[in-house]
C-alpha atoms as a PDB file:
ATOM      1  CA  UNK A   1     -19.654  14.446  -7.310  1.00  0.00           C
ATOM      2  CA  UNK A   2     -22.449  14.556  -4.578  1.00  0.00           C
ATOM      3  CA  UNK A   3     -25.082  16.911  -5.217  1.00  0.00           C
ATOM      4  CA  UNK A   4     -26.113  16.787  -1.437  1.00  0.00           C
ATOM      5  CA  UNK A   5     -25.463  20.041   0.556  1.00  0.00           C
ATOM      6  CA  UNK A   6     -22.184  20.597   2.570  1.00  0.00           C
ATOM      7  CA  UNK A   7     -22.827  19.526   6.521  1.00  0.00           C
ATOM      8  CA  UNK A   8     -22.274  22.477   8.525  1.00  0.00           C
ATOM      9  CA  UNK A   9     -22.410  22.757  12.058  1.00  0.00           C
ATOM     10  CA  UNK A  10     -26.079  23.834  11.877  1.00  0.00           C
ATOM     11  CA  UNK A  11     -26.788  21.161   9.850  1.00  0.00           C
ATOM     12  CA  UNK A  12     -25.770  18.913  13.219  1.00  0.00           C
ATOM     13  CA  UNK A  13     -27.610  21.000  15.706  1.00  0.00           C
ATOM     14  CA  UNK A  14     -30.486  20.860  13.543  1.00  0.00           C
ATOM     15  CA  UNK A  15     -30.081  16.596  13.424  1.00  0.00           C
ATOM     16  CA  UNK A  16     -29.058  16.177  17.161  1.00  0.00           C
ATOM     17  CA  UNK A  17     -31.817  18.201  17.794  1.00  0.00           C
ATOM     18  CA  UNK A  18     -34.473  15.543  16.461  1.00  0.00           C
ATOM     19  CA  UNK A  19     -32.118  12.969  18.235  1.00  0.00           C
ATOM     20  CA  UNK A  20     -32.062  14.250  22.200  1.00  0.00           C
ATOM     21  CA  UNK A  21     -34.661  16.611  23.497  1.00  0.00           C
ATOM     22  CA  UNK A  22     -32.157  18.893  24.020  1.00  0.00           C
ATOM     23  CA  UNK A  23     -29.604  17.181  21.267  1.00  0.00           C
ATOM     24  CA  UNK A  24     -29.622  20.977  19.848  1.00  0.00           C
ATOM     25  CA  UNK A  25     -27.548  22.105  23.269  1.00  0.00           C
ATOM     26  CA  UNK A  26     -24.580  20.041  23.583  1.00  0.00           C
ATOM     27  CA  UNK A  27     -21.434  21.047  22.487  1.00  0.00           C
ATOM     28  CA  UNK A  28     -20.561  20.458  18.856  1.00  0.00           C
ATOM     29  CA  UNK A  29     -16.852  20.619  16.766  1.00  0.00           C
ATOM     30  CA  UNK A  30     -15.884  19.392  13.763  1.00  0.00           C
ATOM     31  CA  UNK A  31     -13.097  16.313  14.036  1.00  0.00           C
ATOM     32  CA  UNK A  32     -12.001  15.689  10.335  1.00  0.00           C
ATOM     33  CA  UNK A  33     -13.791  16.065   6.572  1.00  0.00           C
ATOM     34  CA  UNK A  34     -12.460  14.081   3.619  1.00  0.00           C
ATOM     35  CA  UNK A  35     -14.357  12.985   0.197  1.00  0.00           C
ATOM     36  CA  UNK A  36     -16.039  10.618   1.973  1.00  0.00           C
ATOM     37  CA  UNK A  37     -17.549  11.403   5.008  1.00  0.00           C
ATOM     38  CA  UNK A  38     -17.324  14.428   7.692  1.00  0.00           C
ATOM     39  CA  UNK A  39     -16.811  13.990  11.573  1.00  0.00           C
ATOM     40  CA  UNK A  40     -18.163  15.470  14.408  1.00  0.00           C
ATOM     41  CA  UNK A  41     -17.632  15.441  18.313  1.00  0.00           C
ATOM     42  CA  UNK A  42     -20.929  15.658  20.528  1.00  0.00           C
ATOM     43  CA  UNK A  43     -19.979  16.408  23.622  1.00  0.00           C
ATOM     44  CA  UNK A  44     -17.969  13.821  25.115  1.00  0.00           C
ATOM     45  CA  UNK A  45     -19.489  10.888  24.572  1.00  0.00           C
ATOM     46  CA  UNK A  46     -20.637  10.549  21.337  1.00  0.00           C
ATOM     47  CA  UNK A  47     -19.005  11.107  17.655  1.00  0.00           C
ATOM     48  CA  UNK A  48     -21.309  11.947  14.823  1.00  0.00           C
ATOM     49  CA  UNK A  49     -20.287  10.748  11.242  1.00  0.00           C
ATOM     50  CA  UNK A  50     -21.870  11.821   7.930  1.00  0.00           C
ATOM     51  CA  UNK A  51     -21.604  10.188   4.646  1.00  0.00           C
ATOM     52  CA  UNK A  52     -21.085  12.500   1.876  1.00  0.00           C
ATOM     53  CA  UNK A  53     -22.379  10.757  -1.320  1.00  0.00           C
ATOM     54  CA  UNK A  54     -24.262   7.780  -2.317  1.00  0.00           C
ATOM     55  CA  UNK A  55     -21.418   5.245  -2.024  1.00  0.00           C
ATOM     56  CA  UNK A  56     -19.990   5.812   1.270  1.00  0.00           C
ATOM     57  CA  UNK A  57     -23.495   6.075   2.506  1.00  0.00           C
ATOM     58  CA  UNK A  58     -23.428   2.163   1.331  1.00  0.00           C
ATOM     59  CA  UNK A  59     -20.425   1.757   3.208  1.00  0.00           C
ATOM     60  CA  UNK A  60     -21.865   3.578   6.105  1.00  0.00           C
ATOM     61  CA  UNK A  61     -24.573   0.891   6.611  1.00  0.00           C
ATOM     62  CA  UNK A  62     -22.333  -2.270   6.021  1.00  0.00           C
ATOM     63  CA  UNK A  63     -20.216  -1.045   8.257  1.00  0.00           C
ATOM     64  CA  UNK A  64     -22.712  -0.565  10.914  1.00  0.00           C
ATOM     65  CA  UNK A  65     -23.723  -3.832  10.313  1.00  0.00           C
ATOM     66  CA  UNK A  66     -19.811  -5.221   9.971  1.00  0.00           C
ATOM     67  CA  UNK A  67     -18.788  -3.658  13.532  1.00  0.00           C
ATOM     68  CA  UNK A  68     -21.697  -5.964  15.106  1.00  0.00           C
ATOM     69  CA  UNK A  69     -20.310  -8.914  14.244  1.00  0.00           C
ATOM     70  CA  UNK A  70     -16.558  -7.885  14.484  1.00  0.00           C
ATOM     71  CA  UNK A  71     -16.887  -6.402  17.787  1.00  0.00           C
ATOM     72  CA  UNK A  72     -18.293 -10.372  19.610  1.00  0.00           C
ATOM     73  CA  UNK A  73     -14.655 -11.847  18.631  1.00  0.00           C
ATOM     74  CA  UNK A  74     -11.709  -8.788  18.521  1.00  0.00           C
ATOM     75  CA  UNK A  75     -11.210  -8.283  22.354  1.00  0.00           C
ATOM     76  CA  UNK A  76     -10.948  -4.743  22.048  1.00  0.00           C
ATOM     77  CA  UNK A  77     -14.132  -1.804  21.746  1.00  0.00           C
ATOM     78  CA  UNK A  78     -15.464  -1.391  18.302  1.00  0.00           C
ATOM     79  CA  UNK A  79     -17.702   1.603  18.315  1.00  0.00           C
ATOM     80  CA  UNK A  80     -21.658   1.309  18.582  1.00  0.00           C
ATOM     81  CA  UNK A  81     -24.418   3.204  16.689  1.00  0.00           C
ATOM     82  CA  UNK A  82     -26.849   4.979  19.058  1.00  0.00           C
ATOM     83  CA  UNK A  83     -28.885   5.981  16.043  1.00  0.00           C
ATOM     84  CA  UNK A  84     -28.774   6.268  12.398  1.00  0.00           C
ATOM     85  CA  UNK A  85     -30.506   7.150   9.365  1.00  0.00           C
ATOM     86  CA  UNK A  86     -30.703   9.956   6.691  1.00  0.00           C
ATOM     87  CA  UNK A  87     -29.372  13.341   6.881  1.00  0.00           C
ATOM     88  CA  UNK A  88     -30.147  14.200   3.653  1.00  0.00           C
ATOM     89  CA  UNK A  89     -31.991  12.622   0.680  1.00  0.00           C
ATOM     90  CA  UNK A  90     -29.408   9.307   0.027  1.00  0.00           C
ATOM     91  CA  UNK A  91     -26.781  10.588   2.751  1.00  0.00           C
ATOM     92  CA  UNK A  92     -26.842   8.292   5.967  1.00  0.00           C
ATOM     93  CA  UNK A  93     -25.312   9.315   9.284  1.00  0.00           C
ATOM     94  CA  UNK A  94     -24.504   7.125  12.332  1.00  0.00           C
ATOM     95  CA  UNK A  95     -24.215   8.416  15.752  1.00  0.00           C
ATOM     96  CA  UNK A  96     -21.558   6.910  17.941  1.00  0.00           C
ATOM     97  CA  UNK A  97     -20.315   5.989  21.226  1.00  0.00           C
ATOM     98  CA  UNK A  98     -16.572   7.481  21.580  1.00  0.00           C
ATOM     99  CA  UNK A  99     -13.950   5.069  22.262  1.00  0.00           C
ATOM    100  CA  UNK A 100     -11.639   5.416  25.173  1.00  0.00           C
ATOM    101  CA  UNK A 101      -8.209   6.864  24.415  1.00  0.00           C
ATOM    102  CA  UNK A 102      -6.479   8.689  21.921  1.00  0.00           C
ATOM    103  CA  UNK A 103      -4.899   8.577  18.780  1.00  0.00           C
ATOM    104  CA  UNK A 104      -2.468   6.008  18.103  1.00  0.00           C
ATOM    105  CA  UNK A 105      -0.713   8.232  16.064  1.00  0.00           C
ATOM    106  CA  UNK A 106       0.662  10.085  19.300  1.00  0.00           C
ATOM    107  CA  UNK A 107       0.552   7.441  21.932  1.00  0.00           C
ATOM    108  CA  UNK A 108       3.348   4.900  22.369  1.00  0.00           C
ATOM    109  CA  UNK A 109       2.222   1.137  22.759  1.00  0.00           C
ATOM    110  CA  UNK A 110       2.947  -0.845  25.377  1.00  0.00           C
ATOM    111  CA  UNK A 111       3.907  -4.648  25.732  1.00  0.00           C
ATOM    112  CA  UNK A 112       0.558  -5.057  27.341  1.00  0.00           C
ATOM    113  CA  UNK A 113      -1.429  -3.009  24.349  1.00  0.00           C
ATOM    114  CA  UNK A 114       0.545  -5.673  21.755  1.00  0.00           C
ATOM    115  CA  UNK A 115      -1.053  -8.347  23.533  1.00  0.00           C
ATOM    116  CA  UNK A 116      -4.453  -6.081  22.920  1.00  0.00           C
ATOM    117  CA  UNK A 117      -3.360  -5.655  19.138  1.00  0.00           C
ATOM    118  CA  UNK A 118      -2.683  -9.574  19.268  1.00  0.00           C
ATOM    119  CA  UNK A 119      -6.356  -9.912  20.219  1.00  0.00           C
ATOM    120  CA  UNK A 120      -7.586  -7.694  17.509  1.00  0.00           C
ATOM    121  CA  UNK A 121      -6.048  -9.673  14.708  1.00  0.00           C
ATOM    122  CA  UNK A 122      -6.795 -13.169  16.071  1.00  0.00           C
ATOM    123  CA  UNK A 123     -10.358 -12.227  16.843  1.00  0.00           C
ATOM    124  CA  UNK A 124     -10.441 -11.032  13.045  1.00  0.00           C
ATOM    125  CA  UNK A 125      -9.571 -14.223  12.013  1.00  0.00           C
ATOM    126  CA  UNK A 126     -12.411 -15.914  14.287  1.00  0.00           C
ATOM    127  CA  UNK A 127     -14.864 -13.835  12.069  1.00  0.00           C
ATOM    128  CA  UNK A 128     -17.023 -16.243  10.191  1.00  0.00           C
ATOM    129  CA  UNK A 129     -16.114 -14.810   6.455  1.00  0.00           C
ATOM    130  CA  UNK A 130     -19.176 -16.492   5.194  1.00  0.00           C
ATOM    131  CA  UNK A 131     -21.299 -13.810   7.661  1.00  0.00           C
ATOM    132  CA  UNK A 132     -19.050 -10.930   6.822  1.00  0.00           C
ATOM    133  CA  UNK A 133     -19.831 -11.582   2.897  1.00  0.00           C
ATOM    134  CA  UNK A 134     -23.717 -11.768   3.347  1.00  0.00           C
ATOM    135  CA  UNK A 135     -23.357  -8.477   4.536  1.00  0.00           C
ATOM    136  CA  UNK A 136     -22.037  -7.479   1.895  1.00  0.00           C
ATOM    137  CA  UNK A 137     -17.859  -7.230   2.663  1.00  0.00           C
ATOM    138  CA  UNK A 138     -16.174  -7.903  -0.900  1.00  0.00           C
ATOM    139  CA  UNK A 139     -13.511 -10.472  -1.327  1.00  0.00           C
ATOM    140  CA  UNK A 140     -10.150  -8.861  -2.707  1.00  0.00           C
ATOM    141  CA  UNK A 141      -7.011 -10.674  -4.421  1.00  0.00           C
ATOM    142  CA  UNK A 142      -3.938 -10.022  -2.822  1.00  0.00           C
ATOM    143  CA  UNK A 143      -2.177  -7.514  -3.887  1.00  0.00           C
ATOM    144  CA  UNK A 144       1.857  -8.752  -5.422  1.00  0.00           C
ATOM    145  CA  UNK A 145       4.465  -7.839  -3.757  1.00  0.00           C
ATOM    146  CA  UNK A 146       6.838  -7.851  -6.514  1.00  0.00           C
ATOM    147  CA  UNK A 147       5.083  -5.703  -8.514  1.00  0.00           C
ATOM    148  CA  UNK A 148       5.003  -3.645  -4.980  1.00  0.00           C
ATOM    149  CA  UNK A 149       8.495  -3.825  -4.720  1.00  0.00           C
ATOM    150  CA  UNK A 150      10.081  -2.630  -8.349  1.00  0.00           C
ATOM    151  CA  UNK A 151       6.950   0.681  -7.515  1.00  0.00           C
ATOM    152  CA  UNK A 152       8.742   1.092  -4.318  1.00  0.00           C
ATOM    153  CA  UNK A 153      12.342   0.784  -6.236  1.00  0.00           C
ATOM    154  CA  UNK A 154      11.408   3.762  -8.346  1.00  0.00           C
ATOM    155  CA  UNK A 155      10.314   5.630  -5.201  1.00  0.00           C
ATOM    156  CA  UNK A 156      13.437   4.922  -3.314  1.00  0.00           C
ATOM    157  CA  UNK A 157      15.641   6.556  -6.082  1.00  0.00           C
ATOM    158  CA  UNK A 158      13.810   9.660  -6.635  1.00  0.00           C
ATOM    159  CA  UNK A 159      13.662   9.799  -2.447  1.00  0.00           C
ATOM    160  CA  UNK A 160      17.426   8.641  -2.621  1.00  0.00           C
ATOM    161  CA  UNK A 161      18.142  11.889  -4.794  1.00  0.00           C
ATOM    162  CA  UNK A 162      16.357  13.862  -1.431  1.00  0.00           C
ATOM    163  CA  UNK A 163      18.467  12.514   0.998  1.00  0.00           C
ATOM    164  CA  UNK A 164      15.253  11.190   2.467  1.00  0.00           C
ATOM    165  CA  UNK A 165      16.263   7.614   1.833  1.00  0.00           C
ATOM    166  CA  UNK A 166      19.188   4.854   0.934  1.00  0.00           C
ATOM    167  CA  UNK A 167      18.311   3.055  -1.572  1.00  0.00           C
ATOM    168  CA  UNK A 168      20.261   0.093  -1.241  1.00  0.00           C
ATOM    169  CA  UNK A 169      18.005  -0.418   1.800  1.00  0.00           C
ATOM    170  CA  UNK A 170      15.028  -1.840  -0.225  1.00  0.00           C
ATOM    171  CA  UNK A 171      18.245  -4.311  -2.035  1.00  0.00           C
ATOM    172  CA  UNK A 172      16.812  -6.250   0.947  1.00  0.00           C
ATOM    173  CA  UNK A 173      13.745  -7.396  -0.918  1.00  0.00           C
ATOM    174  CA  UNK A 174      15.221  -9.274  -4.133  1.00  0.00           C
ATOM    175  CA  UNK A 175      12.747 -10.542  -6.316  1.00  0.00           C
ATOM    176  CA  UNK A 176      13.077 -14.355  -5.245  1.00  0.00           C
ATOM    177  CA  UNK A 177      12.187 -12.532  -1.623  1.00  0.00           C
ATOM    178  CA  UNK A 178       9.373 -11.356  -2.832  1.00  0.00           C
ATOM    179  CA  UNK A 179       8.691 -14.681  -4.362  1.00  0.00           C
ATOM    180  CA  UNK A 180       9.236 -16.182  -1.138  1.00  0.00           C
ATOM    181  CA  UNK A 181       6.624 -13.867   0.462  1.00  0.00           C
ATOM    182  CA  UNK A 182       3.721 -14.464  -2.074  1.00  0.00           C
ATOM    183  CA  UNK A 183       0.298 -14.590  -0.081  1.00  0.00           C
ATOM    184  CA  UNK A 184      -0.673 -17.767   1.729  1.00  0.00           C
ATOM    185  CA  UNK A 185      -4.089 -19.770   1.251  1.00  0.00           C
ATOM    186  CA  UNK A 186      -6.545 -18.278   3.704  1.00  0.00           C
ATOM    187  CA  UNK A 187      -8.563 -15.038   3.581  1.00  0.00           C
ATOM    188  CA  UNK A 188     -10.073 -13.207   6.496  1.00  0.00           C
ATOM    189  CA  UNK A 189     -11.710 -10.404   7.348  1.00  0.00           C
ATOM    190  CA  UNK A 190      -9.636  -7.481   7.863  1.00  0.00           C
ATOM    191  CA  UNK A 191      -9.786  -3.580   8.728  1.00  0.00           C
ATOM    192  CA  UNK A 192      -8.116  -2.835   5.728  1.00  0.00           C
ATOM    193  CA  UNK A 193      -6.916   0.576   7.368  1.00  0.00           C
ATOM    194  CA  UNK A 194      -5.212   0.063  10.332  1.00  0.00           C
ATOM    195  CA  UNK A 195      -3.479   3.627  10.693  1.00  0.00           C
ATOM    196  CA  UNK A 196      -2.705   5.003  14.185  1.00  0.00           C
ATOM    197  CA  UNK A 197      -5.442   7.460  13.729  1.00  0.00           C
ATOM    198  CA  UNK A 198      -7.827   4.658  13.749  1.00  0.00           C
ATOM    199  CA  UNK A 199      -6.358   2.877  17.028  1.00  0.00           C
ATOM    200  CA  UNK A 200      -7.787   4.746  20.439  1.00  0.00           C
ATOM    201  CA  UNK A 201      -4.668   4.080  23.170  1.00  0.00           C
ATOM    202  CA  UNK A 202      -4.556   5.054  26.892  1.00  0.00           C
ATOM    203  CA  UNK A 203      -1.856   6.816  28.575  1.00  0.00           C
ATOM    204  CA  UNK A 204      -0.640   3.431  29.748  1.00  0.00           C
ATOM    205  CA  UNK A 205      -0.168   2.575  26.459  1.00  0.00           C
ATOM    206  CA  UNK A 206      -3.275  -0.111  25.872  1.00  0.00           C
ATOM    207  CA  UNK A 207      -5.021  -0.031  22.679  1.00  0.00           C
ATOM    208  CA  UNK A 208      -8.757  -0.022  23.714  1.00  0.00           C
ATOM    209  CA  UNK A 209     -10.598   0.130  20.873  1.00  0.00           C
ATOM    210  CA  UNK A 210     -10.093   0.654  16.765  1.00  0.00           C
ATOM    211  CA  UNK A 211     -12.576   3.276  14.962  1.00  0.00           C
ATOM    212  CA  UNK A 212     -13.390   3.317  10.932  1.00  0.00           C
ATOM    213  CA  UNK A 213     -14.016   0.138   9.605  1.00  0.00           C
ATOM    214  CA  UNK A 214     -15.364   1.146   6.375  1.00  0.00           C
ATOM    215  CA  UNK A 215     -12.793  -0.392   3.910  1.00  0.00           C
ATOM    216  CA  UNK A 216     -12.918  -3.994   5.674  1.00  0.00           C
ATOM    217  CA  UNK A 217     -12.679  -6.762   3.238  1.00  0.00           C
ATOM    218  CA  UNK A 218     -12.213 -10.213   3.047  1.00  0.00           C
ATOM    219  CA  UNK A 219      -8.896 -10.450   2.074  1.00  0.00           C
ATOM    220  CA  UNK A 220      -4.917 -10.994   2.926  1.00  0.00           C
ATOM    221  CA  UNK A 221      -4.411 -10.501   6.669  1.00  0.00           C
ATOM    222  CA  UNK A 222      -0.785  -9.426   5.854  1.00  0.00           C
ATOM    223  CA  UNK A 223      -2.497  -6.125   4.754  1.00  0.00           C
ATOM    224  CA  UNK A 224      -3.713  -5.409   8.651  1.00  0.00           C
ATOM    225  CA  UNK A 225       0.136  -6.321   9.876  1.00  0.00           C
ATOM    226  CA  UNK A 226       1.156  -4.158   7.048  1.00  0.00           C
ATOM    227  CA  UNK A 227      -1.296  -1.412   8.477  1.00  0.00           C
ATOM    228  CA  UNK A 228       0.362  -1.776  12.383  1.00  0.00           C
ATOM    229  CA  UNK A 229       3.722  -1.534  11.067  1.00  0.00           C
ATOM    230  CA  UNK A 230       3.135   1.816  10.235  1.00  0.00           C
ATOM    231  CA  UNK A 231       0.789   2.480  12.932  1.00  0.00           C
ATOM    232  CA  UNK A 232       2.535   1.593  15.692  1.00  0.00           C
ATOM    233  CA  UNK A 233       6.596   0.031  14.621  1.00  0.00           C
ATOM    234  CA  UNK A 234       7.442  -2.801  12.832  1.00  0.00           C
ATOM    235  CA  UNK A 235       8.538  -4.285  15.972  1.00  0.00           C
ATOM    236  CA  UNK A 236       5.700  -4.143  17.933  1.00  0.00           C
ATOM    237  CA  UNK A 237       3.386  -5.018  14.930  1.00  0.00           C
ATOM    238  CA  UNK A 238       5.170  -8.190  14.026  1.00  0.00           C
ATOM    239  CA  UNK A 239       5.512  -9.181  17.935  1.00  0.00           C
ATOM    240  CA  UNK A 240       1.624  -8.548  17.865  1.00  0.00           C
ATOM    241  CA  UNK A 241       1.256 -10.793  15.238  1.00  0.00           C
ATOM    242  CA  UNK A 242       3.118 -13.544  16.358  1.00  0.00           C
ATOM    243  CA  UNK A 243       0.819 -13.653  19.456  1.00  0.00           C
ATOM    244  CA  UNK A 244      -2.141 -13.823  17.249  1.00  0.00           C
ATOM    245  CA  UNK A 245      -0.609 -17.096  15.968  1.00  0.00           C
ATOM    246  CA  UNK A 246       0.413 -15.511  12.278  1.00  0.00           C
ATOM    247  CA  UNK A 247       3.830 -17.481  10.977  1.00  0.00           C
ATOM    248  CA  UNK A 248       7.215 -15.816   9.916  1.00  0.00           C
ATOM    249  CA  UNK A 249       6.192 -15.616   6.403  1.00  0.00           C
ATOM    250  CA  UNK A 250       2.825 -13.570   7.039  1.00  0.00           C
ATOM    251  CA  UNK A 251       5.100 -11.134   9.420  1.00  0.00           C
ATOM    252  CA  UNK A 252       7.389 -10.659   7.007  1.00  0.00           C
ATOM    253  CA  UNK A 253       4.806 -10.212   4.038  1.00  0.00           C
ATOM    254  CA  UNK A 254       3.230  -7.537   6.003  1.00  0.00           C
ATOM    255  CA  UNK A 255       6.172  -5.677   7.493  1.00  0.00           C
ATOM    256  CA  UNK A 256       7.754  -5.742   3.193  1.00  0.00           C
ATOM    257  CA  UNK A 257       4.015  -4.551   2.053  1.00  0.00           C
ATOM    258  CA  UNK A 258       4.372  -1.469   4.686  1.00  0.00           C
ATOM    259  CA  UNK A 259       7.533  -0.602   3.469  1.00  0.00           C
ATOM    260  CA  UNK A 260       7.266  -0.555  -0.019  1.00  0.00           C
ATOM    261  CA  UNK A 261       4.000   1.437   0.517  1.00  0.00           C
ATOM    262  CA  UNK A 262       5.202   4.063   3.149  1.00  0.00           C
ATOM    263  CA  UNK A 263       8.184   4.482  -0.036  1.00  0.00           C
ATOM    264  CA  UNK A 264       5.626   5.038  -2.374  1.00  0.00           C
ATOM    265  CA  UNK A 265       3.461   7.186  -0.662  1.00  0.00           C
ATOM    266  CA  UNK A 266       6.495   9.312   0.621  1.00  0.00           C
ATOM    267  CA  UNK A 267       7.960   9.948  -3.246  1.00  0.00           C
ATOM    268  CA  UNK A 268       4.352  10.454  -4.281  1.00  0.00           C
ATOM    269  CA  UNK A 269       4.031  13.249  -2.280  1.00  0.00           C
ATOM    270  CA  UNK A 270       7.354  14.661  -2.973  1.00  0.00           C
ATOM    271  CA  UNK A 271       6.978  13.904  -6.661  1.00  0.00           C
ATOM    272  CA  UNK A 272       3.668  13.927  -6.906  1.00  0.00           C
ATOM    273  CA  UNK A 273       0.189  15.462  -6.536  1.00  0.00           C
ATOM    274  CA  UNK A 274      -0.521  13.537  -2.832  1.00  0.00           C
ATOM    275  CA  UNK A 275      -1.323  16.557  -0.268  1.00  0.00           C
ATOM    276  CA  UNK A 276      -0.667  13.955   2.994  1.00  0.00           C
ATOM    277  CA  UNK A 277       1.263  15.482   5.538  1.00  0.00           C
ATOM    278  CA  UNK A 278       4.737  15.017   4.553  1.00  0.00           C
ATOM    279  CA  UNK A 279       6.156  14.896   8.984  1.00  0.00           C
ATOM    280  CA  UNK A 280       3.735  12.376   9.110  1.00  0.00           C
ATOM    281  CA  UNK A 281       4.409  10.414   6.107  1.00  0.00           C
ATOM    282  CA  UNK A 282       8.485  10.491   6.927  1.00  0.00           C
ATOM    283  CA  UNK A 283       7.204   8.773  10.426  1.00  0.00           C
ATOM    284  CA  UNK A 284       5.374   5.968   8.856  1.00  0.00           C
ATOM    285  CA  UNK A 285       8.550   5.107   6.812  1.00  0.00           C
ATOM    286  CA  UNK A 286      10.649   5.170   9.782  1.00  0.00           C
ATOM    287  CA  UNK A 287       8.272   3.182  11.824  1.00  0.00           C
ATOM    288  CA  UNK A 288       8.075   0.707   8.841  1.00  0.00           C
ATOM    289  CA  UNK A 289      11.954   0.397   8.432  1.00  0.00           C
ATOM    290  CA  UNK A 290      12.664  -0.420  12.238  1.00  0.00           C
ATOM    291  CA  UNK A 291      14.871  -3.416  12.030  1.00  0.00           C
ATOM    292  CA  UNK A 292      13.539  -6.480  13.284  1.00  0.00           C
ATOM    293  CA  UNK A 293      14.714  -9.580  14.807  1.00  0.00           C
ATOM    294  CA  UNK A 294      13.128 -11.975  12.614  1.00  0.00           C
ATOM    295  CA  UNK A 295      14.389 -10.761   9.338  1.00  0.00           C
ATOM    296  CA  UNK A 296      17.898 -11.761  10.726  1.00  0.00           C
ATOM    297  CA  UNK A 297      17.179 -14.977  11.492  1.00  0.00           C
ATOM    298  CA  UNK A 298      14.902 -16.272   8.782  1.00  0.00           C
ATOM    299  CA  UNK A 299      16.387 -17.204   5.480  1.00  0.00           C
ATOM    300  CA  UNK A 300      13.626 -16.430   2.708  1.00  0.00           C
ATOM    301  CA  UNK A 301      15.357 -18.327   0.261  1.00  0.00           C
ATOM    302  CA  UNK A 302      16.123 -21.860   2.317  1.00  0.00           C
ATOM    303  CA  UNK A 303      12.536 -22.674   2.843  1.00  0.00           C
ATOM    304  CA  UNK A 304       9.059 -23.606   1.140  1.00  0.00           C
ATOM    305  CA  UNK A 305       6.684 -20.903   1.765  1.00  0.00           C
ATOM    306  CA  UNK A 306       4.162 -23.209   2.010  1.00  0.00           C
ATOM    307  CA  UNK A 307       5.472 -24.988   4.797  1.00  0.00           C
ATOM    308  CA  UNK A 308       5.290 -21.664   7.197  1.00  0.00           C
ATOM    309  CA  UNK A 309       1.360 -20.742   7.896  1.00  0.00           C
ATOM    310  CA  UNK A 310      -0.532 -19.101  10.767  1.00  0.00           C
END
């Protein structure tokens, strides 16, 4: 528990205000508070975000850090710090530029912002990992999808008993499946939280820039297709990946990850103590359970997983 006061808007003015001559002035509103950090609009050009305890405030500074190096290879705007520091003994703050667009979340994708989405996730795998870790990004194991999968199972009863789901849906994903989709040889960095609410996207549907890179990792790029399919389709996410050169068997890892977890997340909320917005969470699992061309053609079981890398 942080020990640090709560930031209120005063507590901005009173920051901007040793920022700009006349940072006290502009216009201030609160965007979003969780446990980790609180969110500010300045005006219109900059977004103000301040870390709420000791360990996002180390997160705060490797990210800084993080989106400097990401932001040379991803094709797309990462944001920039304008200034940063302390705004309170152990809290850090970053000042940013604000990203063009709006929230994925409520702006369709176009074929034209895939291709931008392809860019992002090639240009993540361009990242030099060896960089990334000296500044300080943490290599994780892959998570297992078949432990994934019989979570998910459990989920997909109690959300059958709702009416919010079939169950014999997820039948899909048998345990040699899930075999079949075990993670291949080759970490990268990734965002690790690719949500819509973390993609900015223009009314004509390009996805300009991607916001919050505070959980990156070095870790299993089927996470960050995993992360589109419920940001923006299955469809479009595993089209996006394609371009970016990733094989059938990282598509289909990511697309089964997203759907197991948009299960879980759903019947934790409905069964559970989760407090997520449940309209929201119901359009994550429908974005995740679009049916796909590539699950119809490729037969899991018939091939060598290791034969099928990006």
């Amino acid at each position: 528990m942080s020990d640090a006061p709560r930031p209120t808007q005063d507590t901005v003015r009173t920051l901007l205000g040793a920022l700009f001559p006349d940072g006290g002035q502009l216009d201030v509103s609160a965007v979003a508070e969780s446990g980790e950090h609180s969110t500010w609009w300045v005006g219109t050009r900059y977004v103000l975000r301040l870390a709420l305890d000791a360990p996002a405030s180390v997160r705060q500074r490797r990210e800084i850090r993080l989106r400097d190096l990401v932001r040379q290879h991803v094709g797309i705007a990462v944001p920039a710090s304008l200034a940063s520091g302390e705004w309170a003994s152990g809290r850090t703050y970053s000042l940013d530029t604000r990203l063009q667009g709006a929230s994925g979340d409520v702006v369709d994708v176009t074929a034209a912002g895939e291709e931008d989405l392809a860019g992002l996730l090639g240009g993540l795998r361009e990242v030099p990992t060896a960089r990334a870790e000296a500044l300080g990004l943490a290599r994780t194991a892959p998570r297992s999808l078949d432990v994934l999968r019989r979570e998910a199972a459990r989920a997909a009863e109690l959300l059958g008993g709702d009416g919010e789901f079939e169950p014999a849906r997820l039948a899909q994903l048998t345990a040699q499946a899930a075999a079949q989709l075990a993670p291949q040889p080759g970490a990268v960095v990734i965002h690790n939280d690719l949500k819509g609410e973390h993609l900015t996207v223009t009314p004509d549907g390009r996805v300009r820039g991607a916001l919050d890179w505070s959980d990156a990792v070095i870790g299993d790029p089927a996470e960050d297709i995993a992360g589109l399919s419920i940001a923006v389709g299955a469809r479009a996410a595993v089209r996006a990946a394609t371009l970016a050169g990733y094989g059938a068997r990282a598509s289909l890892r990511g697309l089964w990850l997203a759907r197991c977890d948009t299960l879980v997340r759903l019947g934790e909320r409905l069964h559970g103590a989760d407090d997520s917005p449940v309209p929201l969470l119901r359009t994550q699992l429908e974005r995740a359970w679009e049916a796909i061309l590539l699950e119809l053609v490729t037969e899991l079981a018939d091939k060598d997983p290791e034969t099928d890398r990006p």
